[in-house]
PDB file of N, CA and C in Angstrom:
ATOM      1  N   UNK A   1       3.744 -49.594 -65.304  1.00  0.00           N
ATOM      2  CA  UNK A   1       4.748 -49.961 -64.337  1.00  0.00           C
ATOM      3  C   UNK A   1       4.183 -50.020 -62.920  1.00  0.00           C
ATOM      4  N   UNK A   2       2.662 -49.620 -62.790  1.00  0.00           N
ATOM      5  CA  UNK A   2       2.607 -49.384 -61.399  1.00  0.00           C
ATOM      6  C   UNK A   2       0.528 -49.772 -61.592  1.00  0.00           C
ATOM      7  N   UNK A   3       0.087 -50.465 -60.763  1.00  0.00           N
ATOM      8  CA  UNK A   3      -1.516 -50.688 -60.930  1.00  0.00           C
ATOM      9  C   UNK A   3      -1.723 -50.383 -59.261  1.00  0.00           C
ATOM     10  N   UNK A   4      -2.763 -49.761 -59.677  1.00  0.00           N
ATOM     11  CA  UNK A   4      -4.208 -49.855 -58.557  1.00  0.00           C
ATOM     12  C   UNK A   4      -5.514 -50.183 -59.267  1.00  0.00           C
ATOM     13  N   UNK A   5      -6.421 -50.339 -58.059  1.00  0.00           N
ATOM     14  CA  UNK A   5      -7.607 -51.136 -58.925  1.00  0.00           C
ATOM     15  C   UNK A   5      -8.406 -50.590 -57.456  1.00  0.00           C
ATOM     16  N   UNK A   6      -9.777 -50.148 -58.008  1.00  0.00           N
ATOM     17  CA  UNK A   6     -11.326 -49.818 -56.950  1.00  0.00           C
ATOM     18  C   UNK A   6     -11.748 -51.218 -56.880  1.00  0.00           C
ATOM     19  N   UNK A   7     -11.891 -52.077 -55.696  1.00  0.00           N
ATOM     20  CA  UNK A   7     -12.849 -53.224 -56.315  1.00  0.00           C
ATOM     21  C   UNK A   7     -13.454 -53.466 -54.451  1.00  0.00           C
ATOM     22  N   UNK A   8     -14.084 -54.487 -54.723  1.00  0.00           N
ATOM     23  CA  UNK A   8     -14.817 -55.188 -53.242  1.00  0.00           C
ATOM     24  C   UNK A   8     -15.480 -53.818 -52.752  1.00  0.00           C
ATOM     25  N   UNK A   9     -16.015 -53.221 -53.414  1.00  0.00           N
ATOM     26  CA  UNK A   9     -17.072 -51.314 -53.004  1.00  0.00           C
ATOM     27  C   UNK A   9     -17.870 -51.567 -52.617  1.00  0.00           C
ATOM     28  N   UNK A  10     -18.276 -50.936 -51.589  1.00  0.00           N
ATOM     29  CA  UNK A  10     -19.582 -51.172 -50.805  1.00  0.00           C
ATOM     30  C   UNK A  10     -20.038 -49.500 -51.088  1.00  0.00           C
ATOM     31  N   UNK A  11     -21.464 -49.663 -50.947  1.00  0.00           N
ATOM     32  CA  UNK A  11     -22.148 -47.975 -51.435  1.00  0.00           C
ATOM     33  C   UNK A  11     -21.348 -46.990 -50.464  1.00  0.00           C
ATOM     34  N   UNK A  12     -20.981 -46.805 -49.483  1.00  0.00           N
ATOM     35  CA  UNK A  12     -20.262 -45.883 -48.626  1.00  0.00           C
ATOM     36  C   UNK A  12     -18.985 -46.198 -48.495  1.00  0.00           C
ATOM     37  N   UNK A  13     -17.954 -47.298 -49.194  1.00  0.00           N
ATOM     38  CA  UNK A  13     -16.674 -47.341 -49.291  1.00  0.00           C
ATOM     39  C   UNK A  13     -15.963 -47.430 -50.735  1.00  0.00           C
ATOM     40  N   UNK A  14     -15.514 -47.099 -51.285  1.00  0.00           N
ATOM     41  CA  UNK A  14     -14.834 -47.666 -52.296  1.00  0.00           C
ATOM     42  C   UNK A  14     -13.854 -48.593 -52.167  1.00  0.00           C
ATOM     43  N   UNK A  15     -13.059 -49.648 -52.042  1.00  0.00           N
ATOM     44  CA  UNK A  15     -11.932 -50.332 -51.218  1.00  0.00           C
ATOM     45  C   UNK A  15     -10.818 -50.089 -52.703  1.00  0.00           C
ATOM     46  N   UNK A  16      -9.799 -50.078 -52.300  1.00  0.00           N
ATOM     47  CA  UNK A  16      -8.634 -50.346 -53.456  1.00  0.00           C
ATOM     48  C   UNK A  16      -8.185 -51.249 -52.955  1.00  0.00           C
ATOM     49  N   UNK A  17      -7.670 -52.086 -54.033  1.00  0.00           N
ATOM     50  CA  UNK A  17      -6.639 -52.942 -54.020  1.00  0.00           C
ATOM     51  C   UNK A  17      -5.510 -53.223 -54.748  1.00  0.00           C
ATOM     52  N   UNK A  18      -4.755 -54.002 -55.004  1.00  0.00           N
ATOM     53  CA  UNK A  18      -3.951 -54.165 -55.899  1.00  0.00           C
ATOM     54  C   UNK A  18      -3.041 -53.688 -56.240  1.00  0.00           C
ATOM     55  N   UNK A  19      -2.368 -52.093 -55.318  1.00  0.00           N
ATOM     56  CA  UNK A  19      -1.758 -51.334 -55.268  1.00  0.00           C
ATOM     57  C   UNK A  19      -0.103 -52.383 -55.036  1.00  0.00           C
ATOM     58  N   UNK A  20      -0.002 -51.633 -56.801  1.00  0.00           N
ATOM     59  CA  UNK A  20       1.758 -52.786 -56.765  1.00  0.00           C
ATOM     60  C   UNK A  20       2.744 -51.895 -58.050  1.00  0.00           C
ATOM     61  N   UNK A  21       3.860 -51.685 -57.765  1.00  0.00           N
ATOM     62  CA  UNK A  21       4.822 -51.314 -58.733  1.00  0.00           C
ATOM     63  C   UNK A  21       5.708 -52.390 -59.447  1.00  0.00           C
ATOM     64  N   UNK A  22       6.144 -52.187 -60.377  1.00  0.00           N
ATOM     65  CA  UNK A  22       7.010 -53.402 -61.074  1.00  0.00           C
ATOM     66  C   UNK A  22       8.072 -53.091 -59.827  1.00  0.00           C
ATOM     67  N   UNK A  23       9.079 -54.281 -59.774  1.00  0.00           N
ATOM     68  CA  UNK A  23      10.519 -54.190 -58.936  1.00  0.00           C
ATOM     69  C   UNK A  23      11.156 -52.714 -59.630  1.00  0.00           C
ATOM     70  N   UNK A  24      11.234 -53.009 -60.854  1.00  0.00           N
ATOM     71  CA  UNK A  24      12.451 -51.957 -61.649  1.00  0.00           C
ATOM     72  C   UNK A  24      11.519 -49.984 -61.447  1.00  0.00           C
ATOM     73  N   UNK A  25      10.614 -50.166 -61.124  1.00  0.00           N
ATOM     74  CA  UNK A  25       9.888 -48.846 -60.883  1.00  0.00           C
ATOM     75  C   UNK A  25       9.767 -48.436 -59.901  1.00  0.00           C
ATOM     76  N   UNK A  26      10.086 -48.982 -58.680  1.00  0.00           N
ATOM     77  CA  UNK A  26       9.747 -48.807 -57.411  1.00  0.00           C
ATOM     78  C   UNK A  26      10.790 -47.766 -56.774  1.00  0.00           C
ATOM     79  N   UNK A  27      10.165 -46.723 -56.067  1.00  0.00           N
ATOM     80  CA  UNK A  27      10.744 -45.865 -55.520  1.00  0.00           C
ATOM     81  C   UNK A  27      11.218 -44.627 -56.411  1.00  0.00           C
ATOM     82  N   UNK A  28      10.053 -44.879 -57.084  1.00  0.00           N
ATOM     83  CA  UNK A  28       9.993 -43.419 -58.748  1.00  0.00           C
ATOM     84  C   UNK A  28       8.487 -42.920 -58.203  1.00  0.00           C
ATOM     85  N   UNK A  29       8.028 -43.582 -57.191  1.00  0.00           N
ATOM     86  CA  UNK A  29       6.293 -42.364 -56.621  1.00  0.00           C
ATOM     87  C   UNK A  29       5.203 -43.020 -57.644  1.00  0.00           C
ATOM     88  N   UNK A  30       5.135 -43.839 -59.040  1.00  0.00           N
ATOM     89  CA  UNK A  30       4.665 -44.361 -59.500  1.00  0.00           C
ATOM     90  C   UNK A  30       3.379 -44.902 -58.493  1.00  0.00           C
ATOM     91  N   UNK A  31       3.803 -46.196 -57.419  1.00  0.00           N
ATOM     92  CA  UNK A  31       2.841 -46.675 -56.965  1.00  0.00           C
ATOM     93  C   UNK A  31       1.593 -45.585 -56.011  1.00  0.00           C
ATOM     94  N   UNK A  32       2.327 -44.689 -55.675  1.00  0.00           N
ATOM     95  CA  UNK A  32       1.698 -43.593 -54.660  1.00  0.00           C
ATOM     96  C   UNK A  32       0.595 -43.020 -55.987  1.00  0.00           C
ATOM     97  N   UNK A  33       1.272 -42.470 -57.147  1.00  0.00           N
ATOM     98  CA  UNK A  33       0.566 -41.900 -58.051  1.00  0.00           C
ATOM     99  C   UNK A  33      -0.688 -42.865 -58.507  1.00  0.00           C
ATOM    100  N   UNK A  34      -0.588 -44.460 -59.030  1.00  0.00           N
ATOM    101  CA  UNK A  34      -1.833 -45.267 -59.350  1.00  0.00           C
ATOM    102  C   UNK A  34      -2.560 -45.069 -58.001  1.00  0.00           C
ATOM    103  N   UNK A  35      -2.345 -45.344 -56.373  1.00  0.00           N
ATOM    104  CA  UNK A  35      -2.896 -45.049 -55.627  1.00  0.00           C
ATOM    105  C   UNK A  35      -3.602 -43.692 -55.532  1.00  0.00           C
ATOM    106  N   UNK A  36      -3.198 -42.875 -55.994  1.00  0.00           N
ATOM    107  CA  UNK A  36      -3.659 -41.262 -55.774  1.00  0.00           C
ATOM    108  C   UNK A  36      -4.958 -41.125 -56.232  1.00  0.00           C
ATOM    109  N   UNK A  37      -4.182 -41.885 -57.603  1.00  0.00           N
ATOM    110  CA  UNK A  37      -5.644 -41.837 -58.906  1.00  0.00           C
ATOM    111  C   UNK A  37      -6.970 -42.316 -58.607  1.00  0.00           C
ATOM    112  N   UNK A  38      -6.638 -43.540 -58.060  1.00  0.00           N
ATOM    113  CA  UNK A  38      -7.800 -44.501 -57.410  1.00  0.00           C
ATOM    114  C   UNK A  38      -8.496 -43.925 -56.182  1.00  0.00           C
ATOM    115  N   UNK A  39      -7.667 -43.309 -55.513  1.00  0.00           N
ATOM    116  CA  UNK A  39      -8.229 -42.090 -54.318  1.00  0.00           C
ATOM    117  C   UNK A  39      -9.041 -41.609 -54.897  1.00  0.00           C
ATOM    118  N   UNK A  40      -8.776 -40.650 -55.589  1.00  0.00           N
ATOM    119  CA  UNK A  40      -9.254 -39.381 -55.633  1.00  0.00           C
ATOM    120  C   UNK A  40     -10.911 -39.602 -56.808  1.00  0.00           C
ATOM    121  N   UNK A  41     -10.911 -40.900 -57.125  1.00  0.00           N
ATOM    122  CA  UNK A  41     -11.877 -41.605 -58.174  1.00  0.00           C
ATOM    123  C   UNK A  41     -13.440 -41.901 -56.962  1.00  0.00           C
ATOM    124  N   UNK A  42     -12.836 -42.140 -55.688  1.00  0.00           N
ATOM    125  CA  UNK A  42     -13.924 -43.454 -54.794  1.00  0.00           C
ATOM    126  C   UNK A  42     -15.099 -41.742 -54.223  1.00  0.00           C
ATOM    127  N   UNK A  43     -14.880 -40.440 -53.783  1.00  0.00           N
ATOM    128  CA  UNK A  43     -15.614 -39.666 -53.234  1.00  0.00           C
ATOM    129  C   UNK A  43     -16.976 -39.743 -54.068  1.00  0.00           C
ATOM    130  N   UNK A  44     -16.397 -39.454 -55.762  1.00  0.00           N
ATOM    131  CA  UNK A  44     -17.426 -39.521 -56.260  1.00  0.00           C
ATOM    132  C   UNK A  44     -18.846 -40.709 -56.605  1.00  0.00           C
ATOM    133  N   UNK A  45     -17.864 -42.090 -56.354  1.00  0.00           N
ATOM    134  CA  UNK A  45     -18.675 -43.226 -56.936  1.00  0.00           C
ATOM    135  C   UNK A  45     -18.912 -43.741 -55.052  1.00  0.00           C
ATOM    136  N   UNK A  46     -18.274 -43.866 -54.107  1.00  0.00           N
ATOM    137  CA  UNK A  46     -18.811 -44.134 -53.045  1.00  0.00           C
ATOM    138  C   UNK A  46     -18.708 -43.228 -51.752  1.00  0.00           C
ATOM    139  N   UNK A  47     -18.154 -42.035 -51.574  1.00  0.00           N
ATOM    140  CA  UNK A  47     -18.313 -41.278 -50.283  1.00  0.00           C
ATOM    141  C   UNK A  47     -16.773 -41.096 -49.689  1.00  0.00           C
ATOM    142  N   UNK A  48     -16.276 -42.161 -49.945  1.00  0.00           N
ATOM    143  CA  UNK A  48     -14.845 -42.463 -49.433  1.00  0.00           C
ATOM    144  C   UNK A  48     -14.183 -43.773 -50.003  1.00  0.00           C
ATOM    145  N   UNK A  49     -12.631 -43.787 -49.080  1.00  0.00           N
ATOM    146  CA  UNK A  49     -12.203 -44.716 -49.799  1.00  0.00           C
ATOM    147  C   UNK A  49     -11.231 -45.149 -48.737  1.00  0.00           C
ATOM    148  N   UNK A  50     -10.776 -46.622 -48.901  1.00  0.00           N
ATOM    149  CA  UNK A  50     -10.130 -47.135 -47.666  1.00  0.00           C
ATOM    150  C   UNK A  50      -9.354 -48.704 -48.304  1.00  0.00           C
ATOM    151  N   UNK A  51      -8.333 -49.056 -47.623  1.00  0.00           N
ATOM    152  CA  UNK A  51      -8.166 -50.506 -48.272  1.00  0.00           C
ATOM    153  C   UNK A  51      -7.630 -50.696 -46.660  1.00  0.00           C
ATOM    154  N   UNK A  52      -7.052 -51.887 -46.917  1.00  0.00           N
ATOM    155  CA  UNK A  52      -6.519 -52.883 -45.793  1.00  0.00           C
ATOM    156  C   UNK A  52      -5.121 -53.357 -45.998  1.00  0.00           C
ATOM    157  N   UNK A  53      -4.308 -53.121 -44.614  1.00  0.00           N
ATOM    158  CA  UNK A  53      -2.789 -53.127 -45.164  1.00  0.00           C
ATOM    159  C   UNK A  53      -2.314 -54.187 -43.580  1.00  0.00           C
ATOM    160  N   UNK A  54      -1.262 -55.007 -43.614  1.00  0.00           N
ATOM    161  CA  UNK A  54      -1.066 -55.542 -42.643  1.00  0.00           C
ATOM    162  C   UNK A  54      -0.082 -54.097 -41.612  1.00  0.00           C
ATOM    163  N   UNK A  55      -0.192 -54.351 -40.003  1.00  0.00           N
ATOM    164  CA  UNK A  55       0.149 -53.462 -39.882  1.00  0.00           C
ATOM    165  C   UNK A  55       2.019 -53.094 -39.970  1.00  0.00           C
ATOM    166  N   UNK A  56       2.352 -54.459 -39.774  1.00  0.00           N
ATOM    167  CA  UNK A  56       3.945 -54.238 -40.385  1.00  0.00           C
ATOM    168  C   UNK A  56       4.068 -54.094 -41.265  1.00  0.00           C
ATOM    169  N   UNK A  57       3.638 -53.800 -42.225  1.00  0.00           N
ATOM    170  CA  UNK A  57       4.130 -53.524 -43.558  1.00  0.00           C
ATOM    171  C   UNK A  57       4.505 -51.906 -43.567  1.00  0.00           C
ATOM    172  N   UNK A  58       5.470 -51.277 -43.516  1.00  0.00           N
ATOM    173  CA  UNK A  58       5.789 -50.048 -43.053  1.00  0.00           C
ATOM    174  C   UNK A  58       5.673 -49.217 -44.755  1.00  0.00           C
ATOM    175  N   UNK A  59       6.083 -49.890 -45.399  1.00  0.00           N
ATOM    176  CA  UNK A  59       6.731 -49.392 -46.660  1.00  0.00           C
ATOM    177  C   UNK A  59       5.157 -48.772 -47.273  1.00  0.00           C
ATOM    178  N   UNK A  60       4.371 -49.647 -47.317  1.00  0.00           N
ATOM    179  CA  UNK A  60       2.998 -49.414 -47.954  1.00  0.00           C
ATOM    180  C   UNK A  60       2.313 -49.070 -47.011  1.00  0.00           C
ATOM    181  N   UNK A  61       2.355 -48.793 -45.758  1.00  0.00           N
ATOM    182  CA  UNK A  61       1.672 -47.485 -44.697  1.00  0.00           C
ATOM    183  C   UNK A  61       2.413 -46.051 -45.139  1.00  0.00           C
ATOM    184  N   UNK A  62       3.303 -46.240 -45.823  1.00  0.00           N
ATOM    185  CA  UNK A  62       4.095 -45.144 -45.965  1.00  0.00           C
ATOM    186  C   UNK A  62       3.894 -44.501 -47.416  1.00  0.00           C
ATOM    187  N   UNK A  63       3.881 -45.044 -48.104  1.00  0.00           N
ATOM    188  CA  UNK A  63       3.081 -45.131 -49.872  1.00  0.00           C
ATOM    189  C   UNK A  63       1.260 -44.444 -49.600  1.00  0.00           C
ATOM    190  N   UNK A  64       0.866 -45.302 -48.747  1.00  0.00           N
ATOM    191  CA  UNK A  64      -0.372 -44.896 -48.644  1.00  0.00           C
ATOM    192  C   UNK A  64      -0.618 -43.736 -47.804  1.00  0.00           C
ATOM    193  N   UNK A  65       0.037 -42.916 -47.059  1.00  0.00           N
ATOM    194  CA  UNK A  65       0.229 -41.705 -46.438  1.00  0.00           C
ATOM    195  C   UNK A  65       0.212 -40.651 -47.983  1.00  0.00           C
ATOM    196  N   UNK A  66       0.928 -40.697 -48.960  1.00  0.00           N
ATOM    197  CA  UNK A  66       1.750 -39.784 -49.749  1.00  0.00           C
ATOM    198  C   UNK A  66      -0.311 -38.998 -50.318  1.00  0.00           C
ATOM    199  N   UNK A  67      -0.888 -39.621 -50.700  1.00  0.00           N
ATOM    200  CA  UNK A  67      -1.818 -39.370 -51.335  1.00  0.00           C
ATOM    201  C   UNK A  67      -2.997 -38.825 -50.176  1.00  0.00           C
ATOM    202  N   UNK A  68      -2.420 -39.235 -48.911  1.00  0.00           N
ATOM    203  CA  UNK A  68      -3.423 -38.456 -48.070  1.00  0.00           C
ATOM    204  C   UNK A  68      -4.210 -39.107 -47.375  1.00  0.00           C
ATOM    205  N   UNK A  69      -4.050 -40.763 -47.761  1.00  0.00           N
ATOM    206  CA  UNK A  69      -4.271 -41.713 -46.320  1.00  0.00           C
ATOM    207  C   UNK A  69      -4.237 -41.820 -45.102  1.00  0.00           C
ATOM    208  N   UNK A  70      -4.632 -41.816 -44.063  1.00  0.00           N
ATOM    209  CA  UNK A  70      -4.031 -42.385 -42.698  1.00  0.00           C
ATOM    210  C   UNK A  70      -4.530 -44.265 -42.592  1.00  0.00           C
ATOM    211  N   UNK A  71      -3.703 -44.347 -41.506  1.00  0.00           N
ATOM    212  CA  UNK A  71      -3.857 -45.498 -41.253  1.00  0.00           C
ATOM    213  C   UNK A  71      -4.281 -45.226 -39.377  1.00  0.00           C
ATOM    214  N   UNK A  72      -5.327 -46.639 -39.890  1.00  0.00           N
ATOM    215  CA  UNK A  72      -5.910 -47.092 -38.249  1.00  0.00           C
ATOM    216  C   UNK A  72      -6.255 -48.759 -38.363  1.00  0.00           C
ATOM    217  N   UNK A  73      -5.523 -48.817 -36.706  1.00  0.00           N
ATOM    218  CA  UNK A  73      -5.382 -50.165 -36.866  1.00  0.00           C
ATOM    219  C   UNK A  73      -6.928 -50.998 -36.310  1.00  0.00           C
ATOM    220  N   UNK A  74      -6.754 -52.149 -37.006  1.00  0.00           N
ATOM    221  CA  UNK A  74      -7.943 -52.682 -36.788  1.00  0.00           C
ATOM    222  C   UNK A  74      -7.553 -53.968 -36.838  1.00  0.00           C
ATOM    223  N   UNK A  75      -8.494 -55.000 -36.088  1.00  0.00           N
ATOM    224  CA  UNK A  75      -8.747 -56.538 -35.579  1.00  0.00           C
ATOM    225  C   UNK A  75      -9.394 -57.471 -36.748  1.00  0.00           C
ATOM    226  N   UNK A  76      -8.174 -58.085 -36.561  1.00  0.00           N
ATOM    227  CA  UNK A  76      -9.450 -59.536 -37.700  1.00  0.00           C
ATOM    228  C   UNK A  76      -9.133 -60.447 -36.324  1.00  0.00           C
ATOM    229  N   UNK A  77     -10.242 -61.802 -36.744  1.00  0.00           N
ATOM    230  CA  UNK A  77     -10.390 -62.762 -35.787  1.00  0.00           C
ATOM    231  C   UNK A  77     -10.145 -64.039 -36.604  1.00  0.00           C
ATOM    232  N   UNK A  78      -9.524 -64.846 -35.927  1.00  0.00           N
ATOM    233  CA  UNK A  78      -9.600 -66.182 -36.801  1.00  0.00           C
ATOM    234  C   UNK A  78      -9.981 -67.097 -36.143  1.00  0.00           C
ATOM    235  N   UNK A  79     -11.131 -68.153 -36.829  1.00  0.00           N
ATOM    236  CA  UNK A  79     -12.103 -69.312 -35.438  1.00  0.00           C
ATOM    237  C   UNK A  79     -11.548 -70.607 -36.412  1.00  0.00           C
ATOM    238  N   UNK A  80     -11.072 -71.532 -36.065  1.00  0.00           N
ATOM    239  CA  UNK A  80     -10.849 -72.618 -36.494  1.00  0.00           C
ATOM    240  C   UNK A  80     -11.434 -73.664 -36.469  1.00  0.00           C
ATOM    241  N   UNK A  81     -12.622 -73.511 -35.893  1.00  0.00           N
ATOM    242  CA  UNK A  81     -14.267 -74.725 -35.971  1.00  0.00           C
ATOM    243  C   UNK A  81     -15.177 -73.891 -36.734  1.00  0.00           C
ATOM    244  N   UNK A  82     -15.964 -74.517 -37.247  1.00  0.00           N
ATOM    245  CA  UNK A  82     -17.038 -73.548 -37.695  1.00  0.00           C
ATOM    246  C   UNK A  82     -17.950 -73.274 -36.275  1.00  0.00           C
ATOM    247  N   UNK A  83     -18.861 -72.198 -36.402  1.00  0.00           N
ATOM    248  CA  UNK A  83     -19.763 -71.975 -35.379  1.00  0.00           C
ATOM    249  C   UNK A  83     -20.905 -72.640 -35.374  1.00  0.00           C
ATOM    250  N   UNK A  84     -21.049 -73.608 -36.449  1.00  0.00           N
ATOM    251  CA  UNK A  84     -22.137 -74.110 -36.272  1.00  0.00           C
ATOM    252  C   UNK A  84     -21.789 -75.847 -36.762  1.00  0.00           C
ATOM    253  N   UNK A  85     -22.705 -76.720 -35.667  1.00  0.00           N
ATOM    254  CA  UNK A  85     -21.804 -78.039 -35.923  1.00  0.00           C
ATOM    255  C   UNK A  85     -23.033 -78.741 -36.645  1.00  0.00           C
TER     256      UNK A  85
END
């Protein structure tokens, strides 16, 4: 009813992704729990562990707190030419 997944790992990160509950499961701690799991998996195989969340998304800053996350905000850039012509 509920997936997480370790993937895109770099030797000093583990990244999760995929962190999703069915509709009918949601708000049973399910998704926090596949997240937990996947936490608590990345110390050993990479040092730590981290994913990427938009920053409005309140609900899943809030999911990702339960297991012991914080959140910090960070910059993407978007270039609409390439840099090289």
């Amino acid at each position: 009813m509920a997936t997480a997944a370790l993937a895109w790992s770099a030797p000093s990160a583990g990244l999760i992704a995929g962190v999703a509950a069915h509709p009918d499961a949601q708000g049973r701690g399910l998704g926090s729990a596949a997240c937990g799991r996947v936490l608590a998996e990345t110390p050993r195989r990479h040092g730590c562990g981290a994913l990427m969340v938009d920053a409005g998304n309140t609900a899943a800053i809030r999911l990702y707190r339960k297991p012991g996350m914080s959140h910090r905000p960070t910059l993407a850039a978007y270039v609409e030419r390439p840099f090289m012509t």
